[in-house]
C-alpha atoms as a PDB file:
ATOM      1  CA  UNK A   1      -1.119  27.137 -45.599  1.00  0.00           C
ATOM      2  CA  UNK A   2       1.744  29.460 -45.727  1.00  0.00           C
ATOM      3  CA  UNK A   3       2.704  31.289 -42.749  1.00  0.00           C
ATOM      4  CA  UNK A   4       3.834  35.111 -42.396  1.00  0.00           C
ATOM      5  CA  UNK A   5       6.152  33.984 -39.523  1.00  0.00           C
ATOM      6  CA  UNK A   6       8.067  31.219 -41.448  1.00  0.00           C
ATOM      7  CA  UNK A   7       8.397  32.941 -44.633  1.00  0.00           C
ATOM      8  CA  UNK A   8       9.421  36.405 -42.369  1.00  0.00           C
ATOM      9  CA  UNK A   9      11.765  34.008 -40.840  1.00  0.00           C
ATOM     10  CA  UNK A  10      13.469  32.515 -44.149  1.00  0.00           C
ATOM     11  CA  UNK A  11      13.775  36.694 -45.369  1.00  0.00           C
ATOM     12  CA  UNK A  12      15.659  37.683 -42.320  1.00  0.00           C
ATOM     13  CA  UNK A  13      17.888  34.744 -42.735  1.00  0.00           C
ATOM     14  CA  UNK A  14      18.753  35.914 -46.237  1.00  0.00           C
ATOM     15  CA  UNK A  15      18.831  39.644 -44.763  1.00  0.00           C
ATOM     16  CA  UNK A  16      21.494  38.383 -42.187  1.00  0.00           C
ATOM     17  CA  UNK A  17      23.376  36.340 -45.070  1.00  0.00           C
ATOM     18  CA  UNK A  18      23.481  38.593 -48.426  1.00  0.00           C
ATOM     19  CA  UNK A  19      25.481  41.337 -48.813  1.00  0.00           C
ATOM     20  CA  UNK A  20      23.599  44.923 -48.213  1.00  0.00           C
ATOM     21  CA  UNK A  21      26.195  46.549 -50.340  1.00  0.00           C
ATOM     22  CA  UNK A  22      25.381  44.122 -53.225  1.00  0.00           C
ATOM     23  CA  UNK A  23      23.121  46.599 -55.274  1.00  0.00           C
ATOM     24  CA  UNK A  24      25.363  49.650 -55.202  1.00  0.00           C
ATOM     25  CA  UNK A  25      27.457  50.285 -57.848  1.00  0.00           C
ATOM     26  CA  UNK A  26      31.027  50.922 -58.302  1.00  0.00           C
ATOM     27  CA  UNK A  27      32.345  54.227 -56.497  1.00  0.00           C
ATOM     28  CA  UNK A  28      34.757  56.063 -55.544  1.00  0.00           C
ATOM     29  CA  UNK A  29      35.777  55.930 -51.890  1.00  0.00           C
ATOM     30  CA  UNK A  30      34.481  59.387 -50.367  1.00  0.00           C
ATOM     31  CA  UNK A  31      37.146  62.061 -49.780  1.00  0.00           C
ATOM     32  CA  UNK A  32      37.317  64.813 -46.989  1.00  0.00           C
ATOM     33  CA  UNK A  33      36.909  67.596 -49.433  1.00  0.00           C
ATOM     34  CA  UNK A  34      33.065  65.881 -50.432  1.00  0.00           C
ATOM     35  CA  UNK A  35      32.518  66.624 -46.663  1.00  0.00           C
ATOM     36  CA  UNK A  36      33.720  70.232 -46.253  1.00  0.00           C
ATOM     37  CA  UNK A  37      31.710  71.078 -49.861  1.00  0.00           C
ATOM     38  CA  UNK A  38      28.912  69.799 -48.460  1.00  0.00           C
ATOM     39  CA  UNK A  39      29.215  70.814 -45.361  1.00  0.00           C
ATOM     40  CA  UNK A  40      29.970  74.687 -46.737  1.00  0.00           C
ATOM     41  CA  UNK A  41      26.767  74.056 -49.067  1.00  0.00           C
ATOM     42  CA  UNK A  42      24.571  73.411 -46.273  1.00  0.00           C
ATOM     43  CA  UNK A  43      26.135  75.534 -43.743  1.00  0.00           C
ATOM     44  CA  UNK A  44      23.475  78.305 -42.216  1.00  0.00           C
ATOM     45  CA  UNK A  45      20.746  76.767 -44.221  1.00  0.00           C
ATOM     46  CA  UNK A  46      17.787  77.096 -42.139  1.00  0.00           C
ATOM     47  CA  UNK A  47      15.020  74.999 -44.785  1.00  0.00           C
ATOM     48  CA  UNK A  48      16.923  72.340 -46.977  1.00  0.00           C
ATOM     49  CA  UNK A  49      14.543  70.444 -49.070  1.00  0.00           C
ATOM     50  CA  UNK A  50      15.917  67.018 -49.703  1.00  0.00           C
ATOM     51  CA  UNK A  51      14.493  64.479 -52.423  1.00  0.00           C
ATOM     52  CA  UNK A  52      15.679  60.649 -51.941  1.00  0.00           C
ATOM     53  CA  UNK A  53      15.626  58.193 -54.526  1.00  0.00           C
ATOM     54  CA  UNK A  54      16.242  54.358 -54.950  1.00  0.00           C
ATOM     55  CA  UNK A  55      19.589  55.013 -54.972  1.00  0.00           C
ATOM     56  CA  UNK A  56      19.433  55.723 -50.644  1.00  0.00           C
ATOM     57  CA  UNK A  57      18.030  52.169 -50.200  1.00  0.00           C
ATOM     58  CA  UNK A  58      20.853  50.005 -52.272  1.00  0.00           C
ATOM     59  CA  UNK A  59      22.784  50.070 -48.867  1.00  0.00           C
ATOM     60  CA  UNK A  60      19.656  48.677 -46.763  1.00  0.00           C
ATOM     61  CA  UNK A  61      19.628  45.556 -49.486  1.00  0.00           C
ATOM     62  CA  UNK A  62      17.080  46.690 -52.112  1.00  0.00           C
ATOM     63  CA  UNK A  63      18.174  46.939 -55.738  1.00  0.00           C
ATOM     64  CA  UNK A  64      17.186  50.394 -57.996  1.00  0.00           C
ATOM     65  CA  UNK A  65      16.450  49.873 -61.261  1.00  0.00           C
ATOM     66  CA  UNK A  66      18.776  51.813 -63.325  1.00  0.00           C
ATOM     67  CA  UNK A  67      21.971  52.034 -61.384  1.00  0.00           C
ATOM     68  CA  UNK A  68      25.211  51.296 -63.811  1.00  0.00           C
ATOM     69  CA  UNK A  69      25.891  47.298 -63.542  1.00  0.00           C
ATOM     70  CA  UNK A  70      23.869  46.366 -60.701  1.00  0.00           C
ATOM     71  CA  UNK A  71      20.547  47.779 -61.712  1.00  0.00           C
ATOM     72  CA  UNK A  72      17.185  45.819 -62.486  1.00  0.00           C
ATOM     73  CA  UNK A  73      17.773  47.538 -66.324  1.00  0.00           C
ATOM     74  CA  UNK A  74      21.654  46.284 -66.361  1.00  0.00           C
ATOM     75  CA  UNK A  75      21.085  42.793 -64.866  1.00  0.00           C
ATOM     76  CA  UNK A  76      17.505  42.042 -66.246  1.00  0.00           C
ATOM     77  CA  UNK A  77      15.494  41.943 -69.284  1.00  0.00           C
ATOM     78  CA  UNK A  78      12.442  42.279 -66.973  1.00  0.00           C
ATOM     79  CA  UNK A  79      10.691  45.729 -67.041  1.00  0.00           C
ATOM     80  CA  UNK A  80       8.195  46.892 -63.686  1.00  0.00           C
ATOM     81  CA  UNK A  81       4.600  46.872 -64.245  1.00  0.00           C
ATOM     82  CA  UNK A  82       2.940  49.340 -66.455  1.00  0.00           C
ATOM     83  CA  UNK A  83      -0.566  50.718 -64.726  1.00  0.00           C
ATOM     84  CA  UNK A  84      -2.577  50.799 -67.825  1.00  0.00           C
ATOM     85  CA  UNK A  85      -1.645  46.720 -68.281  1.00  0.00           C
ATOM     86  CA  UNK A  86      -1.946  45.855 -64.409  1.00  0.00           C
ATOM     87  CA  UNK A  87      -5.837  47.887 -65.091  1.00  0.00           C
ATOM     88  CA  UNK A  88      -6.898  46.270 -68.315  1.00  0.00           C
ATOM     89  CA  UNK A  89      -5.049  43.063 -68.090  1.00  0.00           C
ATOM     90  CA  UNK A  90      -6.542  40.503 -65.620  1.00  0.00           C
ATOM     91  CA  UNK A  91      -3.624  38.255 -66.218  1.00  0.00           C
ATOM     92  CA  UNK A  92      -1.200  41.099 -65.365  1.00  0.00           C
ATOM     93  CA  UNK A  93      -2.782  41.669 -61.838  1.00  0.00           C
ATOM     94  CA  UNK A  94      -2.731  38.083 -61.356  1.00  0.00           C
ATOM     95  CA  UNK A  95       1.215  37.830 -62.151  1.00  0.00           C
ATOM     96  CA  UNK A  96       1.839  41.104 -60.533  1.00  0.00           C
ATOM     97  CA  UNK A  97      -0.065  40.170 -56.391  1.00  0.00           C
ATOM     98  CA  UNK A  98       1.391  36.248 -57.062  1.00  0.00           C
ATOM     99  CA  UNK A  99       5.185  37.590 -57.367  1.00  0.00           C
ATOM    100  CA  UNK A 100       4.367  40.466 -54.942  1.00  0.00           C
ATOM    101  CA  UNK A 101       3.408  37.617 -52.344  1.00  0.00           C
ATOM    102  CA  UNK A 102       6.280  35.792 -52.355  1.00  0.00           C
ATOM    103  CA  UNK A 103       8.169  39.055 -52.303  1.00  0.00           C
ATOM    104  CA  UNK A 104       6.375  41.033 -49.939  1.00  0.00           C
ATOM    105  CA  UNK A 105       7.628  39.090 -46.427  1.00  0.00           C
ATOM    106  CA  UNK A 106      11.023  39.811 -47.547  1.00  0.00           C
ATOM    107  CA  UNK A 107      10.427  43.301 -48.771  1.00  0.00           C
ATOM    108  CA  UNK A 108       8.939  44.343 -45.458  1.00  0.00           C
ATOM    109  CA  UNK A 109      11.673  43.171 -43.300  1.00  0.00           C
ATOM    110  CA  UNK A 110      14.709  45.935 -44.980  1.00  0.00           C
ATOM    111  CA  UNK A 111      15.641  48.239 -42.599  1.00  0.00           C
ATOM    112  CA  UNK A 112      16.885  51.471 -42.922  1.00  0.00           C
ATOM    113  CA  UNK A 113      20.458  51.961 -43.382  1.00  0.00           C
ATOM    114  CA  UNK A 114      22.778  55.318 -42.155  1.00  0.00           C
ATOM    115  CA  UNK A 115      21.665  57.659 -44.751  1.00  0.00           C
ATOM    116  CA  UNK A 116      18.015  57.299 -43.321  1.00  0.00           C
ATOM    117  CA  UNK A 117      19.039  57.004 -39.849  1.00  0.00           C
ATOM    118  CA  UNK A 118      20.895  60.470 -40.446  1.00  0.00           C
ATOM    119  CA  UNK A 119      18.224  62.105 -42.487  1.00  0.00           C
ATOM    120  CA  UNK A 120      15.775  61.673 -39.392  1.00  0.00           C
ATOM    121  CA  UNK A 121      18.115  63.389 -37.051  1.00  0.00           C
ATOM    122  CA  UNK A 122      18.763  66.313 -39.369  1.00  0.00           C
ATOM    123  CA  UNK A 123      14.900  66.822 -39.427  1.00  0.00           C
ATOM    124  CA  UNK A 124      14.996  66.676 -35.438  1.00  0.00           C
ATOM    125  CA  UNK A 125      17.201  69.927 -35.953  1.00  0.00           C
ATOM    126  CA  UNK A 126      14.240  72.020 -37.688  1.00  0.00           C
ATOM    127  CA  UNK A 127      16.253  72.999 -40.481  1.00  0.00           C
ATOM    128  CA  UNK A 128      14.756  70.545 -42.838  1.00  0.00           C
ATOM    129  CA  UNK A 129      11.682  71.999 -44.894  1.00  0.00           C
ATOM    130  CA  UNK A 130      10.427  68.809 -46.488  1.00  0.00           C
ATOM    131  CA  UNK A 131      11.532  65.780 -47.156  1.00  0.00           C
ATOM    132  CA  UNK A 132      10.759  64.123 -50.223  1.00  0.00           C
ATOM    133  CA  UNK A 133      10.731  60.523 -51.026  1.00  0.00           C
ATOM    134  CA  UNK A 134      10.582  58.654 -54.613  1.00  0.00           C
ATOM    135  CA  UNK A 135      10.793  55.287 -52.584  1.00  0.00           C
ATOM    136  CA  UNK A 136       7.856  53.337 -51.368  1.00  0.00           C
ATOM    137  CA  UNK A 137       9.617  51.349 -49.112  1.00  0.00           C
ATOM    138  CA  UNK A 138       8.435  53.192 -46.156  1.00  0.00           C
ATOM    139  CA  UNK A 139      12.448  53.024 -44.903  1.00  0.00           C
ATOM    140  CA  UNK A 140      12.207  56.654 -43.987  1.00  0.00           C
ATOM    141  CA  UNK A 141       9.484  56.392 -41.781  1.00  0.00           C
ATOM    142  CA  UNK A 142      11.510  53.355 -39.664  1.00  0.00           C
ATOM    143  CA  UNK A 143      14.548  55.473 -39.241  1.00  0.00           C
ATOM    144  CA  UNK A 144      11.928  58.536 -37.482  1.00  0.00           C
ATOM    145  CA  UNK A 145      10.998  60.442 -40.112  1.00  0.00           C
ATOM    146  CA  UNK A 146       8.262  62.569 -39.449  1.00  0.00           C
ATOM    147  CA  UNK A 147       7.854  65.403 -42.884  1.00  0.00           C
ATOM    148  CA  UNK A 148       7.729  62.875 -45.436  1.00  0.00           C
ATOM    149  CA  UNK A 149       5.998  63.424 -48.795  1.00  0.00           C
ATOM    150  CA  UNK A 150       5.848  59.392 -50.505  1.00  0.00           C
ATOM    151  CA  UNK A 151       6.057  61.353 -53.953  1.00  0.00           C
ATOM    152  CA  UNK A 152       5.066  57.919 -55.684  1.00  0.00           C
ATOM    153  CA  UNK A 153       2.876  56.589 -52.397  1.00  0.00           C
ATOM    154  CA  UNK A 154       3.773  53.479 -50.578  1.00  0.00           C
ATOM    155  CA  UNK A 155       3.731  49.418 -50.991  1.00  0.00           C
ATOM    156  CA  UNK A 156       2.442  49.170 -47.422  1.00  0.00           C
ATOM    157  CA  UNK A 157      -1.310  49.948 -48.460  1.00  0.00           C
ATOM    158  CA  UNK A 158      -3.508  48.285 -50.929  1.00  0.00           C
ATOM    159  CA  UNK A 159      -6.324  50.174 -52.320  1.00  0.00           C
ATOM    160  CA  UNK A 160      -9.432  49.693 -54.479  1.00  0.00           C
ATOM    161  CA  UNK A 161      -9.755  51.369 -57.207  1.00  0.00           C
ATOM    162  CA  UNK A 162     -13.587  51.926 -57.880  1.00  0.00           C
ATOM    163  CA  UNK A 163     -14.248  52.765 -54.107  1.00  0.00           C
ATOM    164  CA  UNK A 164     -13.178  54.431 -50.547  1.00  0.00           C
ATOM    165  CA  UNK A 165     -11.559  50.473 -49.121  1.00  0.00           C
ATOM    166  CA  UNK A 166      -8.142  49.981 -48.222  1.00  0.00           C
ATOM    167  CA  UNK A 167      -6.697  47.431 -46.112  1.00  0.00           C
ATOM    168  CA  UNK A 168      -2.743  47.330 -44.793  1.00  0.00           C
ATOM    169  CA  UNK A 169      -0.495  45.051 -46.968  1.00  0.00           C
ATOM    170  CA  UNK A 170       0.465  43.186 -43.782  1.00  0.00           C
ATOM    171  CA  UNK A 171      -3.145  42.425 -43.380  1.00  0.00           C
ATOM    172  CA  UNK A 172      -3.727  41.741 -47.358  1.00  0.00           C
ATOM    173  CA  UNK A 173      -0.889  38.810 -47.229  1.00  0.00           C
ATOM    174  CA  UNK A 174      -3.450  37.425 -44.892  1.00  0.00           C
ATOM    175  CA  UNK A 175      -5.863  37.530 -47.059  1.00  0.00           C
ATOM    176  CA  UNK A 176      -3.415  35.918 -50.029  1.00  0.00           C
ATOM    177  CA  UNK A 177      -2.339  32.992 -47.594  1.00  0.00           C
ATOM    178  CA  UNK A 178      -5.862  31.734 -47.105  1.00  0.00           C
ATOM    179  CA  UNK A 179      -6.576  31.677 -50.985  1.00  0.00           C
ATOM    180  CA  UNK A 180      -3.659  30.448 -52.186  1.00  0.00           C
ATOM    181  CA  UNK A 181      -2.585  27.630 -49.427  1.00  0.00           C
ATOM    182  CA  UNK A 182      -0.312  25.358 -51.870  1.00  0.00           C
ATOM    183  CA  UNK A 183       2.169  28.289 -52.821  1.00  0.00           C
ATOM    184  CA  UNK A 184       5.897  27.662 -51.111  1.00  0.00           C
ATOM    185  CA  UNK A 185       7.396  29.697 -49.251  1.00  0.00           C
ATOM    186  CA  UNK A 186      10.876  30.483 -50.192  1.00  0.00           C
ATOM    187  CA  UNK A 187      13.081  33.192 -50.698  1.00  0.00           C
ATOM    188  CA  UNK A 188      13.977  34.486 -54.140  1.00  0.00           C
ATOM    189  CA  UNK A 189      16.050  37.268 -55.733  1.00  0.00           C
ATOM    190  CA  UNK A 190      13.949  40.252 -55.330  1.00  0.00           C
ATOM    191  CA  UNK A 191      13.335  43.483 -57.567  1.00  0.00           C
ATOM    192  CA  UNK A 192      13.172  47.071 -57.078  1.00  0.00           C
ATOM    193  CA  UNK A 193       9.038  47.326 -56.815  1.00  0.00           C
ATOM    194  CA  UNK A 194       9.300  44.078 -54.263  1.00  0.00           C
ATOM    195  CA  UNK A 195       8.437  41.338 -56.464  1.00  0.00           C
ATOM    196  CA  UNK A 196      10.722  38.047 -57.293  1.00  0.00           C
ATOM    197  CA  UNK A 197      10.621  35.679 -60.614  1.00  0.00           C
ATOM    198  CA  UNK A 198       7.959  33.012 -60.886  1.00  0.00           C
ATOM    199  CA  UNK A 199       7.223  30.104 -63.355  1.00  0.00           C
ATOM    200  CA  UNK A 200       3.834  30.563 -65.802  1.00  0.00           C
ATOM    201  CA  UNK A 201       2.273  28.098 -63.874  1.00  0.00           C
ATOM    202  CA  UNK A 202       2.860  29.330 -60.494  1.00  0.00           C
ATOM    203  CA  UNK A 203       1.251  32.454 -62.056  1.00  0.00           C
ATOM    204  CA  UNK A 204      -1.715  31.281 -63.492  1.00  0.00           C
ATOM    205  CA  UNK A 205      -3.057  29.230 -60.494  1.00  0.00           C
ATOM    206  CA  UNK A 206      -2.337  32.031 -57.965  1.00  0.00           C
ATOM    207  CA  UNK A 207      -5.970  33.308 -56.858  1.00  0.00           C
ATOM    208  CA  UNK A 208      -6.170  37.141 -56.730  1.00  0.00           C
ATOM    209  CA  UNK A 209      -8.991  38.560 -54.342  1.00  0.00           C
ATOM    210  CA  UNK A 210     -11.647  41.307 -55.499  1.00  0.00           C
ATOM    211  CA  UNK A 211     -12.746  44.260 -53.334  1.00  0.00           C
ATOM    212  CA  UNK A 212     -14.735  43.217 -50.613  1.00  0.00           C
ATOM    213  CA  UNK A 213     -17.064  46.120 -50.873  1.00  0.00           C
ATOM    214  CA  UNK A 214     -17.229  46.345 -54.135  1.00  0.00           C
ATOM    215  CA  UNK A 215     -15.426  44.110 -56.111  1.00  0.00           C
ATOM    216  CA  UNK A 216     -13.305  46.518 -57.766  1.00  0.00           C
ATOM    217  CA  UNK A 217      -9.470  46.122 -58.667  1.00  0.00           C
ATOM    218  CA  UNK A 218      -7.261  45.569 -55.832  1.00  0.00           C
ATOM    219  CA  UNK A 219      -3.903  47.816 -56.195  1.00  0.00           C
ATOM    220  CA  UNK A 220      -0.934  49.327 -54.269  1.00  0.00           C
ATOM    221  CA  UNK A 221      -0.682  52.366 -53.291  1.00  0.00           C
ATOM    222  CA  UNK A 222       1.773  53.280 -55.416  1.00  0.00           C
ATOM    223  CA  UNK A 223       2.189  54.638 -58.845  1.00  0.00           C
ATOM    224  CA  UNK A 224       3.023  52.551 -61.383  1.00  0.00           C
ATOM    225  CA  UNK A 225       4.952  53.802 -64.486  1.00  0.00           C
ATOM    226  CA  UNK A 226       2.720  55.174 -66.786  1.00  0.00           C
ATOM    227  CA  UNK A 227       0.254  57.182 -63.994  1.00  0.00           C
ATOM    228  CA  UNK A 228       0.585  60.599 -62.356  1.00  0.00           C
ATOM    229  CA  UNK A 229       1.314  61.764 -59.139  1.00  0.00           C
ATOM    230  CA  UNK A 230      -1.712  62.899 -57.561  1.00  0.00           C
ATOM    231  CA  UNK A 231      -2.179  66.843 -58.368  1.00  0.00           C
ATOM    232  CA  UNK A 232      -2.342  67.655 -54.512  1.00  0.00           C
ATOM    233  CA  UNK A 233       0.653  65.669 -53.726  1.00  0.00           C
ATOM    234  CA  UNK A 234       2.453  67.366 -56.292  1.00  0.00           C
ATOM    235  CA  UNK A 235       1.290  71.070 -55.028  1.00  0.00           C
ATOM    236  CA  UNK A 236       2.344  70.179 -51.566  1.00  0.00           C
ATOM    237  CA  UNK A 237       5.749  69.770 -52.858  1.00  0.00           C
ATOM    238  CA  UNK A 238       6.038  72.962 -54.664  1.00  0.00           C
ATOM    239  CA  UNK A 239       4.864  74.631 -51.934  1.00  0.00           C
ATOM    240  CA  UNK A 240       7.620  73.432 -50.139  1.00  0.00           C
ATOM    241  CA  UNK A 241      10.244  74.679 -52.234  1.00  0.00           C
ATOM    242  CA  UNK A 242       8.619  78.045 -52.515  1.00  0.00           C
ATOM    243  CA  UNK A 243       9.813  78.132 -49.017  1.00  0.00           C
ATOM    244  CA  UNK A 244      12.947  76.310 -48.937  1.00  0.00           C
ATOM    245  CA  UNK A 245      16.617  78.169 -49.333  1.00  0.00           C
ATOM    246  CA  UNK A 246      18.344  74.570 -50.502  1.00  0.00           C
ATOM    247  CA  UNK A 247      18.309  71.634 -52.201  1.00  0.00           C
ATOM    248  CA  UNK A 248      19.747  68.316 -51.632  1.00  0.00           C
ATOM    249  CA  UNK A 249      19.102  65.032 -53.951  1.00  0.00           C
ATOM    250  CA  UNK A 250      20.151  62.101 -52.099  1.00  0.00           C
ATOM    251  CA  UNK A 251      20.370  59.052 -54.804  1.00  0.00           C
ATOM    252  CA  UNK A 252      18.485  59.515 -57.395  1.00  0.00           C
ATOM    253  CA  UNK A 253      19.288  59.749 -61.361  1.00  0.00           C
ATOM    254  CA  UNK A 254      16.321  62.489 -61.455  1.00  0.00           C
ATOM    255  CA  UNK A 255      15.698  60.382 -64.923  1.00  0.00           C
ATOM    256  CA  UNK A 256      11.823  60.506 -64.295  1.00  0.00           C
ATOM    257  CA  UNK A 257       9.430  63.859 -64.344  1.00  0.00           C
ATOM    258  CA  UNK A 258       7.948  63.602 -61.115  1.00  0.00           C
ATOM    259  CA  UNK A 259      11.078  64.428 -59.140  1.00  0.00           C
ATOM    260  CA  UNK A 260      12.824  66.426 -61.659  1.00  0.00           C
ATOM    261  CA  UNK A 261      10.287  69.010 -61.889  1.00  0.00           C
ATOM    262  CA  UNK A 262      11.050  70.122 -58.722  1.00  0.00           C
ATOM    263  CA  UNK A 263      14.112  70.942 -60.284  1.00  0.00           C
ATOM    264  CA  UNK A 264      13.320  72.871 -62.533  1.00  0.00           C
ATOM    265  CA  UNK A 265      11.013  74.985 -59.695  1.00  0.00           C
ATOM    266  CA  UNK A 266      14.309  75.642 -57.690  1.00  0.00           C
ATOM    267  CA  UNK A 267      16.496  76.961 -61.058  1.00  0.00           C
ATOM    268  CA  UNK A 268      13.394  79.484 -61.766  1.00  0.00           C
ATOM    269  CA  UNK A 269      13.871  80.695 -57.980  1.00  0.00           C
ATOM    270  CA  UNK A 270      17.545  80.573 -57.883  1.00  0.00           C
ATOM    271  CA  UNK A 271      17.421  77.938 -54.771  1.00  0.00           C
ATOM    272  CA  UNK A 272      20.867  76.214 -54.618  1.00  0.00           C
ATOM    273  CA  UNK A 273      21.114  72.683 -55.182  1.00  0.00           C
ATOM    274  CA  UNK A 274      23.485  69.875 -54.529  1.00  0.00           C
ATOM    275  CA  UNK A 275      23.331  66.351 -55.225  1.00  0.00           C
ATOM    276  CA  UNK A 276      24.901  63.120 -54.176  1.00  0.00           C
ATOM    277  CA  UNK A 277      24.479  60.481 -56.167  1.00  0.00           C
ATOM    278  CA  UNK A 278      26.903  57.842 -57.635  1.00  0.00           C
ATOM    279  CA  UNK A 279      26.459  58.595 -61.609  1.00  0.00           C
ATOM    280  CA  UNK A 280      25.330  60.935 -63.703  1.00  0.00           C
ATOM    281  CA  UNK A 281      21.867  62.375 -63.120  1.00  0.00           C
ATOM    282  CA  UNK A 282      19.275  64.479 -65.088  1.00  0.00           C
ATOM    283  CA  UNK A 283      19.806  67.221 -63.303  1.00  0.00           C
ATOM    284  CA  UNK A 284      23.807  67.556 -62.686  1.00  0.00           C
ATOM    285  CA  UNK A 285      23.920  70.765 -65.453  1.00  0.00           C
ATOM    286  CA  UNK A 286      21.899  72.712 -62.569  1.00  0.00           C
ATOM    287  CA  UNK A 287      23.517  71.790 -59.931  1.00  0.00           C
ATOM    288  CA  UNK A 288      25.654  74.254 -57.557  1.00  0.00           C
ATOM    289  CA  UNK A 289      27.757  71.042 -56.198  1.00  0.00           C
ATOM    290  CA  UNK A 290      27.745  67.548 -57.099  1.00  0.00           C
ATOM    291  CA  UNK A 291      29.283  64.698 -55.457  1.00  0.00           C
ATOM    292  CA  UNK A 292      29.401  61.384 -56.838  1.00  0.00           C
ATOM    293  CA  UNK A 293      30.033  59.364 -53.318  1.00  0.00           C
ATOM    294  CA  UNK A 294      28.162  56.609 -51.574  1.00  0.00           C
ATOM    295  CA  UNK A 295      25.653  58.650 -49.415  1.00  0.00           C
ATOM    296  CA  UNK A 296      26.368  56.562 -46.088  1.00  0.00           C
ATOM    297  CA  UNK A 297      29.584  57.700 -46.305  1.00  0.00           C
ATOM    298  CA  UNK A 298      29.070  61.526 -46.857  1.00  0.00           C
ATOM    299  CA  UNK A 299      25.616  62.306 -44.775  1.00  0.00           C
ATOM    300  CA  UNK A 300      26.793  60.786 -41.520  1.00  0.00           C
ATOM    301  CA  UNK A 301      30.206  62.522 -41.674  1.00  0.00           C
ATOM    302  CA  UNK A 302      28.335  66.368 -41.162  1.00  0.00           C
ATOM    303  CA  UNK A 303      28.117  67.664 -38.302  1.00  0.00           C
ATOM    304  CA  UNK A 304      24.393  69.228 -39.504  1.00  0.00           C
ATOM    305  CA  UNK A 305      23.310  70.646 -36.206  1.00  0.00           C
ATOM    306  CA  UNK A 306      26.083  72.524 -35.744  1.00  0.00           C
ATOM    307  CA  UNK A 307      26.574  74.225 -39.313  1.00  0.00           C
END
């Protein structure tokens, strides 16, 4: 049988041994006039609504898919998992929780990095409205985040999809162990959504339990590409930024609809928006300031409490 503990053990090895800065692309080193802009941006801002993408993680160790030659899209032929195939495709779900598993002890063991770290503490100030997450690494909620909206949910619950069950990941890797006791531990390259690279074989014998209370389709909480953000979810956000006098985007390309719409809600009510994000993003034509910096070095340089 395969044991959390070992394989937990052989991830933080890696952790301790591969470079955190691997996954972040080439940038330019961060000047002092990308502090005082966006320290003047944010100065007497009393609700700043910030959005985080994938692109906040690459420091803690966990690759994004679509950053410019370090990305899962520049490195990989591999694409994430689609929901309609992981629903209709037995085969799919099997290859999907047998990669996951070797992934996940790995996966769980990133910590947050400065960014989040610094995010938390601007929230203990009050000033922060909302903050908004397109990561379901949960590495917001370990640095002390409190107001966090997981805009695409979060890899640390599994849920059926016929009925009310749901059972912590921690506690479904359990669950894998016992079912599939010859699988090796070992640590592997890992991807954005948390899984690693496994032979056809490997695949095919991996066992993948049913719903215990109703044998429905086991699934992340998460959405896959393809599905919506939940309708409430999304109206909590807006609500938010009905109320919010700022806008900061904190890594993210804003390529997909469910964060860029948000967007698009601030331009209609004039609310100011900066991003930081090394590249180009979706939404640079709307924004008031843009900095293309490594966030690490820009967020923990502001003196937000006392602007």
């Amino acid at each position: 049988m395969i044991h959390s503990r070992s394989i937990s053990s052989l991830a933080t090895n890696c952790s301790r041994k591969c470079s955190n800065l691997a996954f972040v692309p080439k940038h330019r080193e961060t000047s002092n006039e990308d502090i005082e802009k966006l320290s003047e941006f944010l100065s007497k801002k009393k609700n700043v609504l910030i959005i985080t993408g994938a692109g906040i993680s690459t420091e803690s160790g966990i690759p994004d898919y679509r950053s410019e030659g370090v990305g899962l899209y520049a490195t990989s032929t591999k694409r994430p998992t689609q929901h309609k195939v992981f629903m209709e495709r037995p085969l799919a779900r099997q290859s999907y929780w047998a990669r996951n598993f070797i992934g996940w002890p790995r996966w769980s063991n990133f910590l947050p990095n400065e960014s989040h770290r610094t995010l938390a503490k601007w929230e203990d100030t009050g000033k922060i409205s909302q903050l908004v997450t397109q990561n379901v690494d949960q590495l917001h909620y370990k640095a002390g985040s409190r107001n966090v909206t997981e805009l695409h949910g979060t890899n640390s619950i599994v849920t059926c999809m016929s009925c009310s069950y749901y059972v912590p990941r921690m506690q479904f890797q359990l669950t894998l162990e016992e079912q599939n006791p010859t699988m090796i531990p070992r640590v592997a390259d890992i991807r954005p959504d948390g899984d690693v690279e496994l032979t056809e074989n490997e695949v095919r014998q991996f066992k993948v339990p049913s719903c215990p209370k109703c044998g429905g389709i086991l699934k992340p909480y998460v959405v896959f590409f393809g599905d919506n953000v939940p309708r409430a979810r999304v109206d909590q956000v807006r609500k938010r930024v009905e109320i919010s006098d700022s806008m900061l985007v904190v890594g993210s390309s804003l390529y997909v609809f469910s964060a860029f719409r948000f967007i698009n809600q601030a331009v209609e009510n004039k609310i100011p928006i900066a991003i930081l994000n090394i590249g180009p993003t979706r939404g640079d034509k709307y924004a008031d300031l843009k900095i293309e910096a490594k966030s690490g070095d820009v967020l923990t340089k502001i003196d937000f409490k006392n602007l």
